[in-house]
N, C-alpha and C. Protein backbone atom coordinates (compact mmCIF):
# COMPACT_ATOMS: atom_id res chain seq x y z
N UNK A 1 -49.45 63.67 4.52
CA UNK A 1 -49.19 63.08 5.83
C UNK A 1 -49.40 61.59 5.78
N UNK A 2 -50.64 61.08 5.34
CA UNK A 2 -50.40 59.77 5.00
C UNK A 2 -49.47 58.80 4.23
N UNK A 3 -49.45 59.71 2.99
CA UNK A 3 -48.11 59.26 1.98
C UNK A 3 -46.90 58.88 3.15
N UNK A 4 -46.21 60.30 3.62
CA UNK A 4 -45.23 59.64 4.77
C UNK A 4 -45.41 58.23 5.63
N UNK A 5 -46.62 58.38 6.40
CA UNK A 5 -46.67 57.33 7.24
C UNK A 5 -46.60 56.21 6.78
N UNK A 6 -47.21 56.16 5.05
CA UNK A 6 -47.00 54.95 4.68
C UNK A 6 -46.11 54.53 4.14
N UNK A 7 -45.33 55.46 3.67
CA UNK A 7 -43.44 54.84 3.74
C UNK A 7 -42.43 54.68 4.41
N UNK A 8 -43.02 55.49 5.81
CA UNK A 8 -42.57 55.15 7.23
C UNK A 8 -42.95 53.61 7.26
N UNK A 9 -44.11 53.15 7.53
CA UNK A 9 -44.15 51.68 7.53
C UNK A 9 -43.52 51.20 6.48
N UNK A 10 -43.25 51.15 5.27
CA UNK A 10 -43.01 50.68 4.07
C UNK A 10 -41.77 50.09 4.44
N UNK A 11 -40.96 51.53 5.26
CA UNK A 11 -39.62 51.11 5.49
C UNK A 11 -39.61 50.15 6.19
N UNK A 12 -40.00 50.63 7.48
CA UNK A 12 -40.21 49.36 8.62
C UNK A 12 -40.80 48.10 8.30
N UNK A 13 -41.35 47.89 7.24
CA UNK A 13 -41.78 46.51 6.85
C UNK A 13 -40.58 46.17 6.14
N UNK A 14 -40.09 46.68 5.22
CA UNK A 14 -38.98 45.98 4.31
C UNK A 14 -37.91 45.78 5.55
N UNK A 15 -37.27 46.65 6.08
CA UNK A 15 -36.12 46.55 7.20
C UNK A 15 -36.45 45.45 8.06
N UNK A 16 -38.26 45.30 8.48
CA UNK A 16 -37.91 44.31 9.37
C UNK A 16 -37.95 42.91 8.48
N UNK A 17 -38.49 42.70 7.67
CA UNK A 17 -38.15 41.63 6.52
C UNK A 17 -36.48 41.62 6.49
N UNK A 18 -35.15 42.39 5.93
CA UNK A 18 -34.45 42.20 5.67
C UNK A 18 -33.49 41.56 7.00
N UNK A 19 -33.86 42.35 8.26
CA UNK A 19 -33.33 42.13 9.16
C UNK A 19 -33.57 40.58 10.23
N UNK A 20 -34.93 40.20 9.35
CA UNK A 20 -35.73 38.87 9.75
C UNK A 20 -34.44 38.18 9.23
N UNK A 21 -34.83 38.02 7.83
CA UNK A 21 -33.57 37.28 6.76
C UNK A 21 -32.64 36.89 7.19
N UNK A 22 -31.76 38.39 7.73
CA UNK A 22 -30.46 38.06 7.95
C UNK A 22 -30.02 37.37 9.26
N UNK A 23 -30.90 37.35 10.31
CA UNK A 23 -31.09 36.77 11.27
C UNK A 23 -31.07 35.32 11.36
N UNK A 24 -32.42 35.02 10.01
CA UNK A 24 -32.36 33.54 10.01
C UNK A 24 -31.55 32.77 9.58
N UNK A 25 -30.53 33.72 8.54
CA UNK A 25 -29.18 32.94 7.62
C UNK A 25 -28.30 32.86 8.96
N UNK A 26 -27.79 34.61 9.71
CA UNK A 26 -26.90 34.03 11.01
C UNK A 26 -27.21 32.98 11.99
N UNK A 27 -28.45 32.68 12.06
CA UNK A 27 -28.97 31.12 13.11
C UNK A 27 -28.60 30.22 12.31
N UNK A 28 -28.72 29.79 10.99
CA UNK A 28 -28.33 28.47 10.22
C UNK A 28 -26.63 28.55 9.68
N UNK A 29 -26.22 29.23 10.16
CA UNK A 29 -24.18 29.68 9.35
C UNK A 29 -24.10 29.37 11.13
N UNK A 30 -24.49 29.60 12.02
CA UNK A 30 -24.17 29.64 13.42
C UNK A 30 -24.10 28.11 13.94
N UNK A 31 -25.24 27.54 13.99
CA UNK A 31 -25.89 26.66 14.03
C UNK A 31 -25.09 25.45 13.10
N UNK A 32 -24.54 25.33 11.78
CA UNK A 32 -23.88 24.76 10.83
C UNK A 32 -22.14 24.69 11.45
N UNK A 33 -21.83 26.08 12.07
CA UNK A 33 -20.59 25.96 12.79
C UNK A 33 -20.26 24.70 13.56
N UNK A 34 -21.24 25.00 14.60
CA UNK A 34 -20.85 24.49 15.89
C UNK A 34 -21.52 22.86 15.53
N UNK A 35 -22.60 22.53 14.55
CA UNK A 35 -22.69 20.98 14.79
C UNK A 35 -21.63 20.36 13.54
N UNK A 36 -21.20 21.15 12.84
CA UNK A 36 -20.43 20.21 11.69
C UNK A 36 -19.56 19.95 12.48
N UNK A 37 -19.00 18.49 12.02
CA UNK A 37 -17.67 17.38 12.45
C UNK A 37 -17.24 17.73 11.44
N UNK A 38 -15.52 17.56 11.88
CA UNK A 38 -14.64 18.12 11.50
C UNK A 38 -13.29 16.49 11.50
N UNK A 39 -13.44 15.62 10.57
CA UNK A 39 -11.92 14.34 11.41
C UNK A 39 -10.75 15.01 10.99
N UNK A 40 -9.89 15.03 11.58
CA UNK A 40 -8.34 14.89 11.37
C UNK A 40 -7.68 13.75 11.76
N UNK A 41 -6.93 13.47 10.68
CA UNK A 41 -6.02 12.47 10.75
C UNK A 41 -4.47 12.78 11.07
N UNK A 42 -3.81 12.35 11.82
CA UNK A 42 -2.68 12.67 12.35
C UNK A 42 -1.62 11.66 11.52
N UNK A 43 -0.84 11.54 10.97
CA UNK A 43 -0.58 10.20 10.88
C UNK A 43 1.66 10.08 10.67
N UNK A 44 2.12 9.52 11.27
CA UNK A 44 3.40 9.90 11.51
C UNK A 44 3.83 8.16 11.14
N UNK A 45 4.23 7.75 9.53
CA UNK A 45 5.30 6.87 9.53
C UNK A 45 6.50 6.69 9.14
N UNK A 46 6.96 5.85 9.66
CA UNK A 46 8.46 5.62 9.43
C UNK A 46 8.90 4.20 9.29
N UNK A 47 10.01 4.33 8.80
CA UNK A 47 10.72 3.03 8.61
C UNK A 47 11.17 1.88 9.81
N UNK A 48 10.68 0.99 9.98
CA UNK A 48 11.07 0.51 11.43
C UNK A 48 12.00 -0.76 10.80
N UNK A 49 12.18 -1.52 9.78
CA UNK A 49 13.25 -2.17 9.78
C UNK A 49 13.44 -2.43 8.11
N UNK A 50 14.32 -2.90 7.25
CA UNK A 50 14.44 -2.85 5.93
C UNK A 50 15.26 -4.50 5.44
N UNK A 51 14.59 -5.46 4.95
CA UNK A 51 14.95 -6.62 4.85
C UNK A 51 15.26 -6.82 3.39
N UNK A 52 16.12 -7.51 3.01
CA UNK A 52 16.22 -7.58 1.67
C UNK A 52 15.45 -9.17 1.69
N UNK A 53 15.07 -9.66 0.34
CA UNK A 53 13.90 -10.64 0.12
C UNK A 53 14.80 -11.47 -0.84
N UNK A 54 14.84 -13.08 -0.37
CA UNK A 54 15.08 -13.66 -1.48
C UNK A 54 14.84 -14.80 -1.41
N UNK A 55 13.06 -14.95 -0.98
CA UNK A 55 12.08 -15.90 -1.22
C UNK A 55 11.49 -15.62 -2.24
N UNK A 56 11.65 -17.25 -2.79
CA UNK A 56 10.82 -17.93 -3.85
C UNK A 56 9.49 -18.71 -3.49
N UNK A 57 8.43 -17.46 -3.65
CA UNK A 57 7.07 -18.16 -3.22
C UNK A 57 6.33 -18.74 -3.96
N UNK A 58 6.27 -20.39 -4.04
CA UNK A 58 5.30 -21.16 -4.94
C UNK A 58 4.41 -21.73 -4.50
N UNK A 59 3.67 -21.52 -3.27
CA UNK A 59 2.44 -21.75 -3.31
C UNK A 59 1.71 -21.08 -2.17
N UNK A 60 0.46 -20.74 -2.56
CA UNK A 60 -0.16 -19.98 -1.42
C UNK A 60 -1.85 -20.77 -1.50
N UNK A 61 -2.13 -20.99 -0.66
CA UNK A 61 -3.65 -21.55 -0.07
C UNK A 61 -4.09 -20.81 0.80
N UNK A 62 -5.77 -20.56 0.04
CA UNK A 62 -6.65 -19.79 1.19
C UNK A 62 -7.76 -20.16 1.72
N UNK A 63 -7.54 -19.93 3.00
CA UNK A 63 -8.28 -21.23 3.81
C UNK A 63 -9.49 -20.34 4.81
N UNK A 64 -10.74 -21.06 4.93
CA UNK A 64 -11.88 -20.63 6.09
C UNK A 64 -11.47 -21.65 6.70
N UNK A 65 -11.96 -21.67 8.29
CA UNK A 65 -12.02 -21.91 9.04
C UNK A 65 -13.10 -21.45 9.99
N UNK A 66 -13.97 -22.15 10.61
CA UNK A 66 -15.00 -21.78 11.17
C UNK A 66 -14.82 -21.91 13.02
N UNK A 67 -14.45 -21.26 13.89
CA UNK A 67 -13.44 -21.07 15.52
C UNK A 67 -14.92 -20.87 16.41
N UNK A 68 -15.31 -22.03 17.09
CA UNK A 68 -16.28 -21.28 18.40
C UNK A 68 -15.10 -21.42 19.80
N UNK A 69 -14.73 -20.33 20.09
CA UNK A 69 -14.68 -19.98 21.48
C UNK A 69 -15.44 -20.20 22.75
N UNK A 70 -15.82 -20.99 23.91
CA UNK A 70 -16.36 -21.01 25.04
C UNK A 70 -15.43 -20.89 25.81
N UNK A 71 -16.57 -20.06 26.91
CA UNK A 71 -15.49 -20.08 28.20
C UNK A 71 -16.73 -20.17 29.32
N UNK A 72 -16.97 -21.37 29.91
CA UNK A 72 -17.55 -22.51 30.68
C UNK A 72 -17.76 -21.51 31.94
N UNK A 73 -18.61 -20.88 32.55
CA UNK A 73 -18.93 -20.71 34.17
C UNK A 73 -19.75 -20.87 34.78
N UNK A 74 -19.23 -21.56 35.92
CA UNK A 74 -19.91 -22.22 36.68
C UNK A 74 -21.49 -21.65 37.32
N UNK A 75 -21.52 -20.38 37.34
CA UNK A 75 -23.17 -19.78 37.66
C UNK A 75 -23.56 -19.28 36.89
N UNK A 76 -22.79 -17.99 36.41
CA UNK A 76 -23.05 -17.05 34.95
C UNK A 76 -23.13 -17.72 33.78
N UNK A 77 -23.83 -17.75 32.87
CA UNK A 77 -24.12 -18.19 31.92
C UNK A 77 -22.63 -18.03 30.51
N UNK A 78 -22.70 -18.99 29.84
CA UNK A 78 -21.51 -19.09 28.99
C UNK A 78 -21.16 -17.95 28.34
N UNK A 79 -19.90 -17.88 27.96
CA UNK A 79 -19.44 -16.45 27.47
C UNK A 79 -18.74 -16.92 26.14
N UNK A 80 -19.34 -16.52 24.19
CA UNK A 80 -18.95 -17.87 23.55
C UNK A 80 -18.83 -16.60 22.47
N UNK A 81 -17.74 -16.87 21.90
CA UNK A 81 -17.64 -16.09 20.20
C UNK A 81 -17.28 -17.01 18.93
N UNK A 82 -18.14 -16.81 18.02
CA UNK A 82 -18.22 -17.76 16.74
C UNK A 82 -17.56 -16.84 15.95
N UNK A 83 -16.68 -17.38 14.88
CA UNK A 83 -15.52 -16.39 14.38
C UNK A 83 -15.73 -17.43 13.03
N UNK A 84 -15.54 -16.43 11.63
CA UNK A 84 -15.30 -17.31 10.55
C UNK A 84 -14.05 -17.07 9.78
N UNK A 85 -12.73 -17.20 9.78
CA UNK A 85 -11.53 -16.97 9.82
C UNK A 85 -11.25 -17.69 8.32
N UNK A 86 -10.90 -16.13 7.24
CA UNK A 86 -10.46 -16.54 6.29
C UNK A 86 -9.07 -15.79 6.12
N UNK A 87 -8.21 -16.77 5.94
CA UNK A 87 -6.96 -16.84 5.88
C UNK A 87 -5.93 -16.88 4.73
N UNK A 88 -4.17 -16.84 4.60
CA UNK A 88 -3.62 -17.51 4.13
C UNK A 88 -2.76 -17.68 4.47
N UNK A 89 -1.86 -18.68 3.42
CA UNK A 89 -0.27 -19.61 4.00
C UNK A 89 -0.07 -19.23 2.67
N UNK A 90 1.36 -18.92 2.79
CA UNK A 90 2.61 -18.91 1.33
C UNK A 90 3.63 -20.05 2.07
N UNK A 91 3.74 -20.79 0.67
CA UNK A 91 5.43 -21.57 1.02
C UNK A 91 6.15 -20.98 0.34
N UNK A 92 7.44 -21.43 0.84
CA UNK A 92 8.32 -20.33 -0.17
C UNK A 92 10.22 -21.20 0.05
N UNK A 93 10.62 -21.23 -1.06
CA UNK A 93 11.97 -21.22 -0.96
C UNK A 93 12.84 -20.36 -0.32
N UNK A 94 13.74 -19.78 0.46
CA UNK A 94 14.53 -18.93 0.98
C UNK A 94 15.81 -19.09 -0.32
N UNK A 95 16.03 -18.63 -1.32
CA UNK A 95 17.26 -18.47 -2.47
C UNK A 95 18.26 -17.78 -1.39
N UNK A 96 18.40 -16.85 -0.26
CA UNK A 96 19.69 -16.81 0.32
C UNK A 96 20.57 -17.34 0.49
N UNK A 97 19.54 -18.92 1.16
CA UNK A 97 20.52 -19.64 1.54
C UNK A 97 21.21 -20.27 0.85
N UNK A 98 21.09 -20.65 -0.44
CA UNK A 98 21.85 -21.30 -1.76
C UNK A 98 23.38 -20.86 -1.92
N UNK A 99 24.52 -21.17 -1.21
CA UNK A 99 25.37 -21.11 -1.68
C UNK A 99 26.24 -21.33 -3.09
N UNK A 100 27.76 -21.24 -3.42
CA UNK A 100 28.11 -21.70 -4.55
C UNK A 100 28.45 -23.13 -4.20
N UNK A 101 28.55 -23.17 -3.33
CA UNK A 101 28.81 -25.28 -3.12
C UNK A 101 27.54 -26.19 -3.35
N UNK A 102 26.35 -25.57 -3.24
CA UNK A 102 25.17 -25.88 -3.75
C UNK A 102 24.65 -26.26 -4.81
N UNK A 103 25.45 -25.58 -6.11
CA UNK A 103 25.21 -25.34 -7.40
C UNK A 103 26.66 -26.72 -7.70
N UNK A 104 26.33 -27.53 -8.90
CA UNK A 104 27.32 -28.81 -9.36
C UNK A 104 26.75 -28.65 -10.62
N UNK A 105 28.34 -28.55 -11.49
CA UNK A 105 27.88 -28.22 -12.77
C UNK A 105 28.49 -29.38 -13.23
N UNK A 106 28.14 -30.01 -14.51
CA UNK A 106 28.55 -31.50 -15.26
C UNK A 106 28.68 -30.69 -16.67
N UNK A 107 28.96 -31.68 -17.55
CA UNK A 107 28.86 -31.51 -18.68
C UNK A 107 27.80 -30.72 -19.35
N UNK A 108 26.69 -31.82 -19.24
CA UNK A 108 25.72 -31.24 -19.57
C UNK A 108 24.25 -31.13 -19.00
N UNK A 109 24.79 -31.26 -17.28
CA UNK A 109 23.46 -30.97 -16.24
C UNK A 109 24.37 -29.79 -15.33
N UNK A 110 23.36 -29.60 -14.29
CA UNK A 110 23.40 -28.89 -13.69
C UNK A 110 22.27 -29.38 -12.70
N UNK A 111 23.36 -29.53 -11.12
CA UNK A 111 22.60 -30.11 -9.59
C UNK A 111 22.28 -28.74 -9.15
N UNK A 112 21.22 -28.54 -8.79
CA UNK A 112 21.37 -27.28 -7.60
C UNK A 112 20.68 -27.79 -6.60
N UNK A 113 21.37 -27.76 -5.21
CA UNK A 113 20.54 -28.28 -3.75
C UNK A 113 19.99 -26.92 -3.02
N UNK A 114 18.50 -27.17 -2.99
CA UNK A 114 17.75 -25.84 -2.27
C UNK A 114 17.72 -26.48 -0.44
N UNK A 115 17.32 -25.54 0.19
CA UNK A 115 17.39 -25.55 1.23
C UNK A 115 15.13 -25.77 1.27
N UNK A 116 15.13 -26.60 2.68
CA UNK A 116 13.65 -27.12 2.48
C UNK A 116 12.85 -26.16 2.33
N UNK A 117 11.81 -25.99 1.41
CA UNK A 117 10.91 -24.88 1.64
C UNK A 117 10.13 -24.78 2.96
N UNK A 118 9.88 -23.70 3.28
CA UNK A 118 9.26 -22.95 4.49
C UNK A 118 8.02 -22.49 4.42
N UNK A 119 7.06 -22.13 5.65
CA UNK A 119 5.82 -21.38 5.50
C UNK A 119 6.21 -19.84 5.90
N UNK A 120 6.05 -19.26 4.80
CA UNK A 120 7.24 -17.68 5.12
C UNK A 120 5.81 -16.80 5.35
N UNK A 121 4.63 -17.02 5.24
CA UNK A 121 3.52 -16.53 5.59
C UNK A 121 2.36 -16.99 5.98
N UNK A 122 1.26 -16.59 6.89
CA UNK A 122 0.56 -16.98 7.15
C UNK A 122 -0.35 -16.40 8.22
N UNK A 123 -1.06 -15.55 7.76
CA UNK A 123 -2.36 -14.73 8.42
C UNK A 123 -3.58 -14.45 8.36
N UNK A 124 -3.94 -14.38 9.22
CA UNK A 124 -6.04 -13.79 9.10
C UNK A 124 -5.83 -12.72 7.42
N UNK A 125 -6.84 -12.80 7.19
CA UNK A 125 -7.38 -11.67 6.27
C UNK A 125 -8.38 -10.60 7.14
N UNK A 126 -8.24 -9.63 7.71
CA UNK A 126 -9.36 -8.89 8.59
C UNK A 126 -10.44 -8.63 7.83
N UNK A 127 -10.26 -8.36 6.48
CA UNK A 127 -10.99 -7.73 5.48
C UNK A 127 -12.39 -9.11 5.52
N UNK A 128 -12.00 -10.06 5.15
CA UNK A 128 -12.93 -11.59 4.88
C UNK A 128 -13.21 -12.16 6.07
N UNK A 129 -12.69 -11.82 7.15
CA UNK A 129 -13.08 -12.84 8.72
C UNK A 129 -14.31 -11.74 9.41
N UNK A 130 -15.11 -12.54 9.83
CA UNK A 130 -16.21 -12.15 10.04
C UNK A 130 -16.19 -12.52 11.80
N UNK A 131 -16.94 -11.99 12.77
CA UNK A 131 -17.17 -12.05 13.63
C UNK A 131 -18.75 -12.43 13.56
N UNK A 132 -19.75 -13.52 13.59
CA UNK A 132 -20.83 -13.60 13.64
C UNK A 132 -21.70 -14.06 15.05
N UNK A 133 -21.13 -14.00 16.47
CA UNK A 133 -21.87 -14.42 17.34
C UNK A 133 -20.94 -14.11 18.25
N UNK A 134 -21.25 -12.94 19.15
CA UNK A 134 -20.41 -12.80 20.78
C UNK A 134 -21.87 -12.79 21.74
N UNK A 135 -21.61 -13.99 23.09
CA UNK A 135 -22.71 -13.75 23.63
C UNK A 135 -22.14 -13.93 24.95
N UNK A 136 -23.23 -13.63 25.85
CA UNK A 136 -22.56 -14.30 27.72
C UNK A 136 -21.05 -13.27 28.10
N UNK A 137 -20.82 -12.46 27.18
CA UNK A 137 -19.74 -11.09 27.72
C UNK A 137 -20.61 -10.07 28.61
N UNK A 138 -20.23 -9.44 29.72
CA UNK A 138 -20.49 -8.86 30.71
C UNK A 138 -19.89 -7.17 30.44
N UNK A 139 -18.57 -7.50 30.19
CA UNK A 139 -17.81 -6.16 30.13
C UNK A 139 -17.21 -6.13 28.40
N UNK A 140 -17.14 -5.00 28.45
CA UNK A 140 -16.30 -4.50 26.96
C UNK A 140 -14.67 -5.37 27.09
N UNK A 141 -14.28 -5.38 27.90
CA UNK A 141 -12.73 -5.74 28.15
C UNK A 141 -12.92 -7.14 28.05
N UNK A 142 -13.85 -8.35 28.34
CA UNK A 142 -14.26 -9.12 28.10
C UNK A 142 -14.19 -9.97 26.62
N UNK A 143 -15.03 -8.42 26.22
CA UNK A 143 -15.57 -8.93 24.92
C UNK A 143 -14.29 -9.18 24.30
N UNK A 144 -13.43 -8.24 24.28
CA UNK A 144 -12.32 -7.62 23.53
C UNK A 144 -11.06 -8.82 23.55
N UNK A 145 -11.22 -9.23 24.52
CA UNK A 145 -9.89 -10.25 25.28
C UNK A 145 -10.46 -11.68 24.43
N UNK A 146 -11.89 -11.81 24.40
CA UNK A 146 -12.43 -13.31 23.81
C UNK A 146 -11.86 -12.54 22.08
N UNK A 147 -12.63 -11.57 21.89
CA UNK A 147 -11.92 -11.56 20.26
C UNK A 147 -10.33 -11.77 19.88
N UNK A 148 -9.76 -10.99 20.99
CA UNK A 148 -8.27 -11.19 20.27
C UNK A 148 -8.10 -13.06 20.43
N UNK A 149 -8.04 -13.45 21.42
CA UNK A 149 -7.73 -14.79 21.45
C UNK A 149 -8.21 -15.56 20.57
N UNK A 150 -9.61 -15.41 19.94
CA UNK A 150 -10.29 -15.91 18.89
C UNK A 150 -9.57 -15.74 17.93
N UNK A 151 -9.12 -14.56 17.75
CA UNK A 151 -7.97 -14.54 16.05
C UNK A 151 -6.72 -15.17 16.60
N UNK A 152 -6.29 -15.11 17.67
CA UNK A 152 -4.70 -15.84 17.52
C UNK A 152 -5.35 -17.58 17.23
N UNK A 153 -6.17 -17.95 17.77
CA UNK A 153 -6.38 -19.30 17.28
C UNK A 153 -6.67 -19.82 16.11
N UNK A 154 -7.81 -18.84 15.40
CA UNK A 154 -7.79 -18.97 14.11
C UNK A 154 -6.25 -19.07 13.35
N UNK A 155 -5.62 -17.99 13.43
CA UNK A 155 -4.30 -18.06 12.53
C UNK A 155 -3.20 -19.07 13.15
N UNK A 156 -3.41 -19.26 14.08
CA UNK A 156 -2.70 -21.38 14.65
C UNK A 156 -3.09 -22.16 13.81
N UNK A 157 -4.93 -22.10 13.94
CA UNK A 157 -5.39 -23.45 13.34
C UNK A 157 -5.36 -22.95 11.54
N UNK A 158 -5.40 -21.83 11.16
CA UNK A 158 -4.81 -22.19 9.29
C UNK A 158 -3.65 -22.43 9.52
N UNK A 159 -2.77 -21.90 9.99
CA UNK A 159 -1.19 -22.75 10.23
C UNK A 159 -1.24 -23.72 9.78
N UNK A 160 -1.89 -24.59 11.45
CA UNK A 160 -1.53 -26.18 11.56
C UNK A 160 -2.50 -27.03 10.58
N UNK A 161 -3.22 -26.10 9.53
CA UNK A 161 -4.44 -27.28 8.58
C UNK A 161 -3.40 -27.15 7.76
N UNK A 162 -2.26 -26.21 7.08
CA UNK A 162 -1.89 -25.39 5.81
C UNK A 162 -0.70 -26.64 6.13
N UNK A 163 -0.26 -26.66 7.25
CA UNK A 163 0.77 -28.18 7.24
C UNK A 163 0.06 -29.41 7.12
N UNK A 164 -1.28 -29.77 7.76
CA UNK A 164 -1.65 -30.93 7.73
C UNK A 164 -2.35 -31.10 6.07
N UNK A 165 -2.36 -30.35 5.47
CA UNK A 165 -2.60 -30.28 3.57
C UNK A 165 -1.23 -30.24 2.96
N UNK A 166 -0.34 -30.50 3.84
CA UNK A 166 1.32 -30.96 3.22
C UNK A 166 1.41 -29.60 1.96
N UNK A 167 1.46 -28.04 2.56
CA UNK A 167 2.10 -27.24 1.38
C UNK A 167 3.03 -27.18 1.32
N UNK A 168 4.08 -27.87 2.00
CA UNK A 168 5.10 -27.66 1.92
C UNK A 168 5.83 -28.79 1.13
N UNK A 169 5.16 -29.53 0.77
CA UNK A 169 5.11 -30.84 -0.35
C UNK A 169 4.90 -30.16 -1.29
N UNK A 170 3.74 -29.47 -1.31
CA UNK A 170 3.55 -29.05 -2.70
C UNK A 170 4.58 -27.86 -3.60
N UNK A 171 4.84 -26.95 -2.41
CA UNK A 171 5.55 -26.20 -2.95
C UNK A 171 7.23 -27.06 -3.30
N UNK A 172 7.61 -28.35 -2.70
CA UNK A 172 8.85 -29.23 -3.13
C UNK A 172 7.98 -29.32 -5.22
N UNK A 173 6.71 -29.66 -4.82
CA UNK A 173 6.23 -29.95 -6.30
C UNK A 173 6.52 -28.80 -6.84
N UNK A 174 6.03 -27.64 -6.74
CA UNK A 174 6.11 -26.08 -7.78
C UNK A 174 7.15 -25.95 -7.66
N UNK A 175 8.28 -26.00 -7.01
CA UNK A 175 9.89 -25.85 -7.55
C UNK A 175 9.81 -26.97 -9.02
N UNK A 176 9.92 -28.24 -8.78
CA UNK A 176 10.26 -28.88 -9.96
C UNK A 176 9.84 -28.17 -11.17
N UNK A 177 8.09 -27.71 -11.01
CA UNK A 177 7.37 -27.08 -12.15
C UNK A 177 7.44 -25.73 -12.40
N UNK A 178 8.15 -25.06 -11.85
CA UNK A 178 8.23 -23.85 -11.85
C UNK A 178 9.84 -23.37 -11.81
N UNK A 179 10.07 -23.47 -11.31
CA UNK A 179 12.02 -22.84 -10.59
C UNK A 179 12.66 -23.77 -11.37
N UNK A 180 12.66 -24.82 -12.05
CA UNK A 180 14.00 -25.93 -12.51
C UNK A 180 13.58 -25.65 -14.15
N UNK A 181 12.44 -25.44 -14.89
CA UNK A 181 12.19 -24.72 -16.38
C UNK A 181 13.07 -23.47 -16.25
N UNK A 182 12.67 -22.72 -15.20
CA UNK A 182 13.44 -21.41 -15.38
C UNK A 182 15.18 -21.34 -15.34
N UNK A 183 15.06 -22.21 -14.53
CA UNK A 183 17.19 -22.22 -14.35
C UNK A 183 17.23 -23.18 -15.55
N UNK A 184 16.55 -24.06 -16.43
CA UNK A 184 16.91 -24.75 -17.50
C UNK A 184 17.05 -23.79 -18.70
N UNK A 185 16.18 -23.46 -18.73
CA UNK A 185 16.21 -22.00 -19.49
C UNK A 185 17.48 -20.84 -19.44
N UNK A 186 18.45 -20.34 -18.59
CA UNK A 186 18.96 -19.78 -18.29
C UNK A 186 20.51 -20.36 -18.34
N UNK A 187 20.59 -21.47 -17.67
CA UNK A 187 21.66 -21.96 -17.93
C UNK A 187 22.16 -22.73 -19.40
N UNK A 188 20.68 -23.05 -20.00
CA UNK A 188 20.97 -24.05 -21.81
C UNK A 188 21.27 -25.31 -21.19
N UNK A 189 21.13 -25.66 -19.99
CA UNK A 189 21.44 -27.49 -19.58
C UNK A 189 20.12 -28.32 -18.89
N UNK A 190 20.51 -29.45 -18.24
CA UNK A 190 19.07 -30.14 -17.75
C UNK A 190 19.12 -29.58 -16.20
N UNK A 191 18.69 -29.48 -15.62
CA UNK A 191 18.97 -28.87 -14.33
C UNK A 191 18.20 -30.11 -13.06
N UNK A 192 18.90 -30.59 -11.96
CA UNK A 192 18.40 -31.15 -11.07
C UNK A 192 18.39 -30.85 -9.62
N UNK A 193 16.63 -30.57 -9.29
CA UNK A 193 16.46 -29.83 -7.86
C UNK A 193 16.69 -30.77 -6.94
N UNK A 194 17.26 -30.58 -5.49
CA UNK A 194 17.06 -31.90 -4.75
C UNK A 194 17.28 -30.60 -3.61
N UNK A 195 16.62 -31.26 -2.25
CA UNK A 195 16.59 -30.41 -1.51
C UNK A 195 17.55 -31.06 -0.37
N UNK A 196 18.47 -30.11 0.28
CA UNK A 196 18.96 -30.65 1.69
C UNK A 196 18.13 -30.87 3.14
């Protein structure tokens, strides 16, 4: 009679052990469900326009720029974002426009007239521009409206430095050193760049 009773409990101890167990694994598999994050990415692209390219880019400069933003009020205290805006500018030849009336062949030169080089690029880097000081913003929409304006100015002012450092001089220079070896090369004559 004892023997029984004590494998009556025996059981009931192991069962309620096993049934403990399985309890505590279904609370942590349960529990693991419902808090794991889950991202999906949706992502749908397409072609929105298709350009054929026939810029010659010889020079690119990359430029910081350091942008404080204020915006002055009269009771509330100033509302100011410090932005460190690293940038670039490409100049670039456009070769489209080069017609065959462009090209004057001689004996033993060869004229070709390019059309003036251009700034065919010129943007923030998001990756390198830093945002280091938003203060005196009230609202999120605030904040948001001083940042965007902060980057359109930044990429004005590398613009207007990337002209006032004359690249577009320079890149007249990297044609001579670059683009007039190569068509000398190609054609076997002396070749002379001059721009319209």
């Amino acid at each position: 009679m004892a023997n029984r009773f004590g494998n009556r409990i025996l059981f009931i101890l192991i069962s309620s052990i096993v049934i403990t167990c399985f309890l505590v694994f279904l609370f942590f598999y349960i529990k693991h469900q419902f808090t794991a994050t889950r991202t999906e990415i949706t992502e749908t692209g397409m072609v929105q326009k298709i350009t054929s390219m026939g810029k010659l880019e010889l020079v690119k400069y990359t430029m910081k720029d350091i942008v404080e933003q204020k915006e002055i009020h009269p009771i509330l205290p100033d509302s100011k974002v410090l932005f460190l805006a690293v940038g670039e500018v490409t100049a670039c030849i456009d070769l489209t426009k080069v017609k065959k009336t462009d090209i004057i062949q001689g004996a033993d030169s060869v004229t070709v007239f390019l059309p003036q080089p251009e700034i065919c690029y010129a943007a923030i880097d998001h990756q390198k521009s830093r945002i280091y000081d938003i203060s005196g913003t009230w609202f999120r929409d605030d904040t948001k409206n001083m940042v965007e304006s902060v980057y359109k100015i930044a990429e004005k002012k590398i613009f207007d430095n990337a002209k006032q450092m004359d690249v577009l001089g320079t890149a007249r220079q990297n044609a001579q050193l670059i683009f007039k070896p190569l068509l000398e090369s190609i054609s076997g004559k002396k070749v002379v760049l001059s721009f319209r």
